[in-house]
PDB file of N, CA and C in Angstrom:
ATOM      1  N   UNK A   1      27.168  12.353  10.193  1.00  0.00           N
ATOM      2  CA  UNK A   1      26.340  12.064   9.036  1.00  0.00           C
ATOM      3  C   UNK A   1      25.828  13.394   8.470  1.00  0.00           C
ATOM      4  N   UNK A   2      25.968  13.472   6.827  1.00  0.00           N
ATOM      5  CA  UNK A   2      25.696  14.777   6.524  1.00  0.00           C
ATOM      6  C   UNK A   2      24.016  14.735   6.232  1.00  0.00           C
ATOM      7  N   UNK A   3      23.228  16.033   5.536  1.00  0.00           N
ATOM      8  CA  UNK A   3      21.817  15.719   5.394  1.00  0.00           C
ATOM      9  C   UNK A   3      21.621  15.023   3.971  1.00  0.00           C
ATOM     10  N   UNK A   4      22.483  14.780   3.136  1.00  0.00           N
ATOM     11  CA  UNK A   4      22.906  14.291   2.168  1.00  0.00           C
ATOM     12  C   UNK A   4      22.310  12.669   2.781  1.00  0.00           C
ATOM     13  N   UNK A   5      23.122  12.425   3.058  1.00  0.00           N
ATOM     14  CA  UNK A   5      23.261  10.906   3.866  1.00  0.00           C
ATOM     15  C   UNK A   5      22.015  10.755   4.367  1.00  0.00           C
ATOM     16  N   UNK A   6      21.260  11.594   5.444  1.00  0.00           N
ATOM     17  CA  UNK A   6      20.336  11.442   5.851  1.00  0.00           C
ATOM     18  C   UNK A   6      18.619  10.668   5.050  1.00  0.00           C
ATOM     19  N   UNK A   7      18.990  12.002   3.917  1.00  0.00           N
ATOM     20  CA  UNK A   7      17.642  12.569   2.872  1.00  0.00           C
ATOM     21  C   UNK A   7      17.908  10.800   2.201  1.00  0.00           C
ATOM     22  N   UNK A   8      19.135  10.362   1.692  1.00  0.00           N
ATOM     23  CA  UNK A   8      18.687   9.472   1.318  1.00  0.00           C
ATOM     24  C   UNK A   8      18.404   7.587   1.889  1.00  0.00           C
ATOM     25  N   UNK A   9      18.468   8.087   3.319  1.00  0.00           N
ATOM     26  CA  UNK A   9      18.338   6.707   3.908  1.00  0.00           C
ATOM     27  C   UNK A   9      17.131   6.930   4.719  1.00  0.00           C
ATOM     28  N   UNK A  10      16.840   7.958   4.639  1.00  0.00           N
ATOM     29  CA  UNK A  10      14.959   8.304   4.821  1.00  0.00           C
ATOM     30  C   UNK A  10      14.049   7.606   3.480  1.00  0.00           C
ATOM     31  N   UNK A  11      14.482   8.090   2.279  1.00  0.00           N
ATOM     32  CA  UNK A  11      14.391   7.683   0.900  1.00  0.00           C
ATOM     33  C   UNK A  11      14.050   6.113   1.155  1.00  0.00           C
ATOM     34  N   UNK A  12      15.201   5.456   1.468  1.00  0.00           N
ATOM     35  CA  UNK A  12      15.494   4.262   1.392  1.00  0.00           C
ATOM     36  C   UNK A  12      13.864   3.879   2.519  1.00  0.00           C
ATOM     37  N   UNK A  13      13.696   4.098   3.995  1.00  0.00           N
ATOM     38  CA  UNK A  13      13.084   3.614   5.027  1.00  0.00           C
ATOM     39  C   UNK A  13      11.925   3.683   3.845  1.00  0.00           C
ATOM     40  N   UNK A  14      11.636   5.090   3.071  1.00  0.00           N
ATOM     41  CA  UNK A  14       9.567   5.250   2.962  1.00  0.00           C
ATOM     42  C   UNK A  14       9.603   4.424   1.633  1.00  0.00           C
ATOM     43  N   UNK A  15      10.448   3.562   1.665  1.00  0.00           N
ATOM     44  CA  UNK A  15      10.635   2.956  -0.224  1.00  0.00           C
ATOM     45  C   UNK A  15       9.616   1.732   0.350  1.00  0.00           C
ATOM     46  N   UNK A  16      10.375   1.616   2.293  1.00  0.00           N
ATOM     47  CA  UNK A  16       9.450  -0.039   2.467  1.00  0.00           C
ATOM     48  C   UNK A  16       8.019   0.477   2.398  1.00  0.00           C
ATOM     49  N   UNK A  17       7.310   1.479   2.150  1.00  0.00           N
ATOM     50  CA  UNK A  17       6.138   1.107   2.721  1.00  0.00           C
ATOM     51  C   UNK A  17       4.996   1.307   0.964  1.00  0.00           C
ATOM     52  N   UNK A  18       5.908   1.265  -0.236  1.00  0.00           N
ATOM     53  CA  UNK A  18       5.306   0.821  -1.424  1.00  0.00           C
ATOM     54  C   UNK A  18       5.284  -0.864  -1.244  1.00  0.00           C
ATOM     55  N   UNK A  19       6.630  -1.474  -0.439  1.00  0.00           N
ATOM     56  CA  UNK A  19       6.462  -3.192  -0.605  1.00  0.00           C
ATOM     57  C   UNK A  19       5.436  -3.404   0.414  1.00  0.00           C
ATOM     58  N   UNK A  20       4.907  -2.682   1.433  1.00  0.00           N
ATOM     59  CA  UNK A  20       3.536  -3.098   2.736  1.00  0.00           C
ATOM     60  C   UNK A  20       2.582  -2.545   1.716  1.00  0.00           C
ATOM     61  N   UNK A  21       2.485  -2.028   1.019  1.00  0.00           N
ATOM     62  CA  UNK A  21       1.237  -1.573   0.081  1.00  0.00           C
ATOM     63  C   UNK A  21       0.839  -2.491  -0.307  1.00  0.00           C
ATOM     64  N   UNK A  22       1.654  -3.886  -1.118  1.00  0.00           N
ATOM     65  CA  UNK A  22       1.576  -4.515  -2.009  1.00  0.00           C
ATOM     66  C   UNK A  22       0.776  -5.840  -1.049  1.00  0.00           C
ATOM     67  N   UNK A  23       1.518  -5.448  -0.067  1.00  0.00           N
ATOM     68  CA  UNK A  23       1.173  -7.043   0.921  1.00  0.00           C
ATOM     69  C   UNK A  23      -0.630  -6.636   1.464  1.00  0.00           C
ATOM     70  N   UNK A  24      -0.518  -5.329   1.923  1.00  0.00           N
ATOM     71  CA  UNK A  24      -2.169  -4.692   2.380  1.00  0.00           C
ATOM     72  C   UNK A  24      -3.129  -5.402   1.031  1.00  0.00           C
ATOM     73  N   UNK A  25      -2.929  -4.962  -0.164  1.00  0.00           N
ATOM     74  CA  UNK A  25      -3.212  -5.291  -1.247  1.00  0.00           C
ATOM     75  C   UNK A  25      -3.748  -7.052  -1.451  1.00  0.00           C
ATOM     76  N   UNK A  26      -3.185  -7.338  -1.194  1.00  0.00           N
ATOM     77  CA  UNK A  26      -3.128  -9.114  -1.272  1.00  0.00           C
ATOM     78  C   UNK A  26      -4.017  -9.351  -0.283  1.00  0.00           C
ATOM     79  N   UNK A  27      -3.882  -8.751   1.350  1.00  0.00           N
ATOM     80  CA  UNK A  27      -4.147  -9.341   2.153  1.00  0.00           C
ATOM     81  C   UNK A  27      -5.991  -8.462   1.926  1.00  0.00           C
ATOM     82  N   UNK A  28      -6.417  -7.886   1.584  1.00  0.00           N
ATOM     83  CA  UNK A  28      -7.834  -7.385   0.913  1.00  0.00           C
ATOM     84  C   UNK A  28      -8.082  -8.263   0.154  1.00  0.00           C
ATOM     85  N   UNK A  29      -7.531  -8.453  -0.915  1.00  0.00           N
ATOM     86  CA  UNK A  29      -8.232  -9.482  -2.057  1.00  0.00           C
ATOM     87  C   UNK A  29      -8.545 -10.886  -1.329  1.00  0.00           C
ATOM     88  N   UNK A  30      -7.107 -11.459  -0.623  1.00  0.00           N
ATOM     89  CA  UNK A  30      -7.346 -12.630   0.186  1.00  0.00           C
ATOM     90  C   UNK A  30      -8.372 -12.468   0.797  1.00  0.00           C
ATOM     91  N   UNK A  31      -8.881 -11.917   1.588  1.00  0.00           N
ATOM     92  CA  UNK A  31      -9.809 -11.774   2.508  1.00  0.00           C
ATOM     93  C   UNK A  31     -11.247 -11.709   1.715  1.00  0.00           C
ATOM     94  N   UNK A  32     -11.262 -11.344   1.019  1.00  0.00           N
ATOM     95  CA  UNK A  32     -12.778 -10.794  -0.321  1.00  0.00           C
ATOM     96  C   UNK A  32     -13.192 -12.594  -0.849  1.00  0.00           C
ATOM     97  N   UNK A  33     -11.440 -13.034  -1.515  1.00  0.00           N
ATOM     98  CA  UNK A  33     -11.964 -14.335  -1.895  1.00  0.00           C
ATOM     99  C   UNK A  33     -12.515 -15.269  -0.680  1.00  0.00           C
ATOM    100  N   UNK A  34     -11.244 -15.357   0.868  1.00  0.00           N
ATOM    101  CA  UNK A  34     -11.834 -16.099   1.401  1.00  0.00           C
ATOM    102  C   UNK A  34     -13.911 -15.732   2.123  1.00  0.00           C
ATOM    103  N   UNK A  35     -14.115 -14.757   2.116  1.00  0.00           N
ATOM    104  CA  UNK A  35     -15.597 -15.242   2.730  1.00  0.00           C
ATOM    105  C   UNK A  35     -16.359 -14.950   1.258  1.00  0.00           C
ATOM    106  N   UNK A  36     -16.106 -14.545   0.234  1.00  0.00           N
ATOM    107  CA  UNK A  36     -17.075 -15.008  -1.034  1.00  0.00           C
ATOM    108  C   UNK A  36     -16.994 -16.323  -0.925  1.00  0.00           C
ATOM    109  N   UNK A  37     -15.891 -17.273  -1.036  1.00  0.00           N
ATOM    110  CA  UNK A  37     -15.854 -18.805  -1.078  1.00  0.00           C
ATOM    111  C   UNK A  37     -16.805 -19.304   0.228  1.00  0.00           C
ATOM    112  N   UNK A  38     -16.729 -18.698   1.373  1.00  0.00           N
ATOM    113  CA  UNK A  38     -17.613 -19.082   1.880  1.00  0.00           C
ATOM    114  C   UNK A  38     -19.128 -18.808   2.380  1.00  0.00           C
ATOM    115  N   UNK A  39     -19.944 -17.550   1.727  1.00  0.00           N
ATOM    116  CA  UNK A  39     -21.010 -16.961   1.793  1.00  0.00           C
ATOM    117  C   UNK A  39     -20.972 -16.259   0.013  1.00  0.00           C
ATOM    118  N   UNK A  40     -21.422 -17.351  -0.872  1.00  0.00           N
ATOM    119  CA  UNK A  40     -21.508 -16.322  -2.111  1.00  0.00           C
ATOM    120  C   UNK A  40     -22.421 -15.397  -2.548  1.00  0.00           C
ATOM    121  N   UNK A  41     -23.501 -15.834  -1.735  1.00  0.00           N
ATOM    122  CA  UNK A  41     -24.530 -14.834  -2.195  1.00  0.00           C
ATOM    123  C   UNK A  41     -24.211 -13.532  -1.722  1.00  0.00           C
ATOM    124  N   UNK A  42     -23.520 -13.477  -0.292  1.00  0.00           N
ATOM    125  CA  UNK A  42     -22.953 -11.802   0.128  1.00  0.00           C
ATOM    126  C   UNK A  42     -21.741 -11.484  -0.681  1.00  0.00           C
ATOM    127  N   UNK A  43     -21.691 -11.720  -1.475  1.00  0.00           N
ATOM    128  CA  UNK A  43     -20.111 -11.288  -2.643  1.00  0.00           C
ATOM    129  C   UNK A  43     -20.440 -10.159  -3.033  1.00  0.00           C
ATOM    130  N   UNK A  44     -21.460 -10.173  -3.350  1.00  0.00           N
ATOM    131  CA  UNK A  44     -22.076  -8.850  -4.575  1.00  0.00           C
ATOM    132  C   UNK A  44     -22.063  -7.765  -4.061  1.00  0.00           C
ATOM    133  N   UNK A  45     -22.612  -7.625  -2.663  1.00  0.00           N
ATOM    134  CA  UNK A  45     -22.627  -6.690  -1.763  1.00  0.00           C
ATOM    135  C   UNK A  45     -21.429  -6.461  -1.049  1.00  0.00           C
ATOM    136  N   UNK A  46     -20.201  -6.960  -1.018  1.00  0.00           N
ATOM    137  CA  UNK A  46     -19.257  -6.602  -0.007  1.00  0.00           C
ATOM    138  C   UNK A  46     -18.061  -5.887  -1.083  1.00  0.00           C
ATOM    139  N   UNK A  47     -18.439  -6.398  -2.313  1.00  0.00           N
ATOM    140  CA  UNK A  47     -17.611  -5.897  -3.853  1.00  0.00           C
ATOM    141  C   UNK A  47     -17.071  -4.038  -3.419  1.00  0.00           C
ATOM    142  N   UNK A  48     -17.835  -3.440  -3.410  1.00  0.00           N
ATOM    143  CA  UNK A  48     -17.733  -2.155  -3.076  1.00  0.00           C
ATOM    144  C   UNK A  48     -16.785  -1.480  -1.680  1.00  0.00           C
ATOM    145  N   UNK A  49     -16.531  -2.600  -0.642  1.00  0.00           N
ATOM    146  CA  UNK A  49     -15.589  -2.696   0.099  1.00  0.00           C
ATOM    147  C   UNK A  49     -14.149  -2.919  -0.138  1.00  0.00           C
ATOM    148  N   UNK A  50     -14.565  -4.108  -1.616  1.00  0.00           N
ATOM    149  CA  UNK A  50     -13.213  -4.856  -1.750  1.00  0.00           C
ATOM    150  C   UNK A  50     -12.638  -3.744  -2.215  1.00  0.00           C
ATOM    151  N   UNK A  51     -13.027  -2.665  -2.898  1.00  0.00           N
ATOM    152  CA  UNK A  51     -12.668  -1.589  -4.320  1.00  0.00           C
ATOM    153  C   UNK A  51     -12.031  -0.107  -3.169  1.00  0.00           C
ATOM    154  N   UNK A  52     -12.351   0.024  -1.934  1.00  0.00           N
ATOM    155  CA  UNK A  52     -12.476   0.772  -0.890  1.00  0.00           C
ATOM    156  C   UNK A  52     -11.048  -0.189  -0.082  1.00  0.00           C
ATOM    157  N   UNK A  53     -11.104  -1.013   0.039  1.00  0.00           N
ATOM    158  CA  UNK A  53      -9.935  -0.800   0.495  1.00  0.00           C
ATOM    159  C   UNK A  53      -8.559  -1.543  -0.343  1.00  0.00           C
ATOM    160  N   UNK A  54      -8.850  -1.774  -1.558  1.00  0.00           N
ATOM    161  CA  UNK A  54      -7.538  -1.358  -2.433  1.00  0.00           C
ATOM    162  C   UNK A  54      -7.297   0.104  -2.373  1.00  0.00           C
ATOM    163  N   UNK A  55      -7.907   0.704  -2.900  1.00  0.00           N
ATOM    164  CA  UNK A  55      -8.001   2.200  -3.237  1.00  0.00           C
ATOM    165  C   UNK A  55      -7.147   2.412  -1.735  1.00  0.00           C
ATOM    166  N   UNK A  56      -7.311   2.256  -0.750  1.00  0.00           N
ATOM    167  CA  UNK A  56      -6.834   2.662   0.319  1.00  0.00           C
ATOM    168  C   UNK A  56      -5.522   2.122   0.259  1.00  0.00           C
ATOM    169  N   UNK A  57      -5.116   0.855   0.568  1.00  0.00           N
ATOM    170  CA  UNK A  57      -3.889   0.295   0.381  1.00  0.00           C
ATOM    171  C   UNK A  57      -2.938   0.975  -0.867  1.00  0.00           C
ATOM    172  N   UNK A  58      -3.590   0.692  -1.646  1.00  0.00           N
ATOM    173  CA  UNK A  58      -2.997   1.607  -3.075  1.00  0.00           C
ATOM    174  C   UNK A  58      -2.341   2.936  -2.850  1.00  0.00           C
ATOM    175  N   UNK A  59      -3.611   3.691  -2.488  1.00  0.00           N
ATOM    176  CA  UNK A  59      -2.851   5.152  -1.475  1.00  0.00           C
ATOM    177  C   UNK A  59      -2.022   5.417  -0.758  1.00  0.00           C
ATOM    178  N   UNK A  60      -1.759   4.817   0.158  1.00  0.00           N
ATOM    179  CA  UNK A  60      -0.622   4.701   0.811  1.00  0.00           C
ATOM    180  C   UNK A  60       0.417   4.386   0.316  1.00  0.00           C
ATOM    181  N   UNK A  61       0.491   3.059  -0.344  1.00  0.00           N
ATOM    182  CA  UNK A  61       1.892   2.709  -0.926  1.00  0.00           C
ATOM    183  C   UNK A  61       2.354   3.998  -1.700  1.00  0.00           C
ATOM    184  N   UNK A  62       1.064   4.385  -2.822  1.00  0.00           N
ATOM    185  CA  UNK A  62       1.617   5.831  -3.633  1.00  0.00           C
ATOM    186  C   UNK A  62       2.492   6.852  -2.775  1.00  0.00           C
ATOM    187  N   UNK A  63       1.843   7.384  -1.670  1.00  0.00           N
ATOM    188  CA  UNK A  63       2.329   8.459  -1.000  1.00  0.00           C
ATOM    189  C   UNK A  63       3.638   7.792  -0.688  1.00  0.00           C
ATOM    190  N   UNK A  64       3.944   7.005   0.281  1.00  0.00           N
ATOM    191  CA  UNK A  64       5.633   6.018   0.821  1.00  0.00           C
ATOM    192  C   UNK A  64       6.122   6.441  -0.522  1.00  0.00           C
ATOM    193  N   UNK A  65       5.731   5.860  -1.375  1.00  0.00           N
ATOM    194  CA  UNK A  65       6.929   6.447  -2.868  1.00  0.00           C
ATOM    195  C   UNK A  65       6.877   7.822  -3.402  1.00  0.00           C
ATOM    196  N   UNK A  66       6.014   8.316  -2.847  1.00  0.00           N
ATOM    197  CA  UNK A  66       6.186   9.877  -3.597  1.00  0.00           C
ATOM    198  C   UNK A  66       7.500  10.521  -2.608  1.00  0.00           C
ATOM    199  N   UNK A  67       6.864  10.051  -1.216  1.00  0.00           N
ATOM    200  CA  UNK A  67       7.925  10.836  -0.234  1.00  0.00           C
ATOM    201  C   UNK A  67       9.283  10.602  -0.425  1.00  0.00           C
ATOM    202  N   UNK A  68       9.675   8.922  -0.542  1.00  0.00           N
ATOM    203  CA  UNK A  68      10.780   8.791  -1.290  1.00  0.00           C
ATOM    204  C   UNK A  68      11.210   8.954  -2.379  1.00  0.00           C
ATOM    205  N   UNK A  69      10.515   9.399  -3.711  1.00  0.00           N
ATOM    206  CA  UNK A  69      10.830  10.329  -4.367  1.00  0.00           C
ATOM    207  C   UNK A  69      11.612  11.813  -4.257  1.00  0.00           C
ATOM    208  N   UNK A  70      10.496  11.822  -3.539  1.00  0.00           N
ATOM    209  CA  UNK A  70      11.054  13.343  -2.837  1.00  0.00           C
ATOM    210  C   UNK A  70      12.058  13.577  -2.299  1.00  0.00           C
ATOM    211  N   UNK A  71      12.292  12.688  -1.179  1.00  0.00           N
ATOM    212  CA  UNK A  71      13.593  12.628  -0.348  1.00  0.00           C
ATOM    213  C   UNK A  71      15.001  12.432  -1.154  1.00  0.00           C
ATOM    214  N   UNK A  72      14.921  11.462  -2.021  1.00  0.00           N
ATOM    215  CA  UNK A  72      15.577  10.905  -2.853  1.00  0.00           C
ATOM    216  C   UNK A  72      16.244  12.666  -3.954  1.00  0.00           C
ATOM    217  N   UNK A  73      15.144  13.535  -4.409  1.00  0.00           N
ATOM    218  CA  UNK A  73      15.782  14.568  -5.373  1.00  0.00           C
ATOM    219  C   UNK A  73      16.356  15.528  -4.318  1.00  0.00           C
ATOM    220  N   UNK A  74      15.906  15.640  -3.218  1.00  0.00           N
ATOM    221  CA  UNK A  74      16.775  16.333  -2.455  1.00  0.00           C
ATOM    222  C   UNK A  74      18.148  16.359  -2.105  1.00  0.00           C
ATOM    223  N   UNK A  75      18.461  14.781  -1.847  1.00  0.00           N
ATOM    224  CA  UNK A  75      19.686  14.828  -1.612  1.00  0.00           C
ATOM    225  C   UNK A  75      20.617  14.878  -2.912  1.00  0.00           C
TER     226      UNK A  75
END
């Protein structure tokens, strides 16, 4: 296998971790709606969490695609 070959099936592996971004993503919001639905008065206050860990999930997925970006012009 040349590094050709390599660079882009590395590419390919960090591509999955923009689609786990998306799922982290969901699985935050899910989680925000399920205990607002069940404690609404603590909604207001946990809001600033919900925003903390998109931002986080979000981040990650970015970087997985930058690297495969990256990997990807190399080869």
């Amino acid at each position: 296998m040349d590094a050709q070959s390599a660079a882009l099936i590395g590419a390919g592996l960090a591509a999955i971790g923009a689609g786990m971004a998306a799922l982290g993503v969901g699985n935050v919001f899910g989680s925000f709606l399920e205990s607002a639905l069940r404690n609404p008065s603590a909604a207001d206050s946990q809001q600033g969490r919900l925003f903390i860990g998109f931002a986080a999930a979000e981040l990650l997925g970015l970087l997985s695609f930058l690297i495969a970006i990256l990997l990807y012009l190399k080869a």
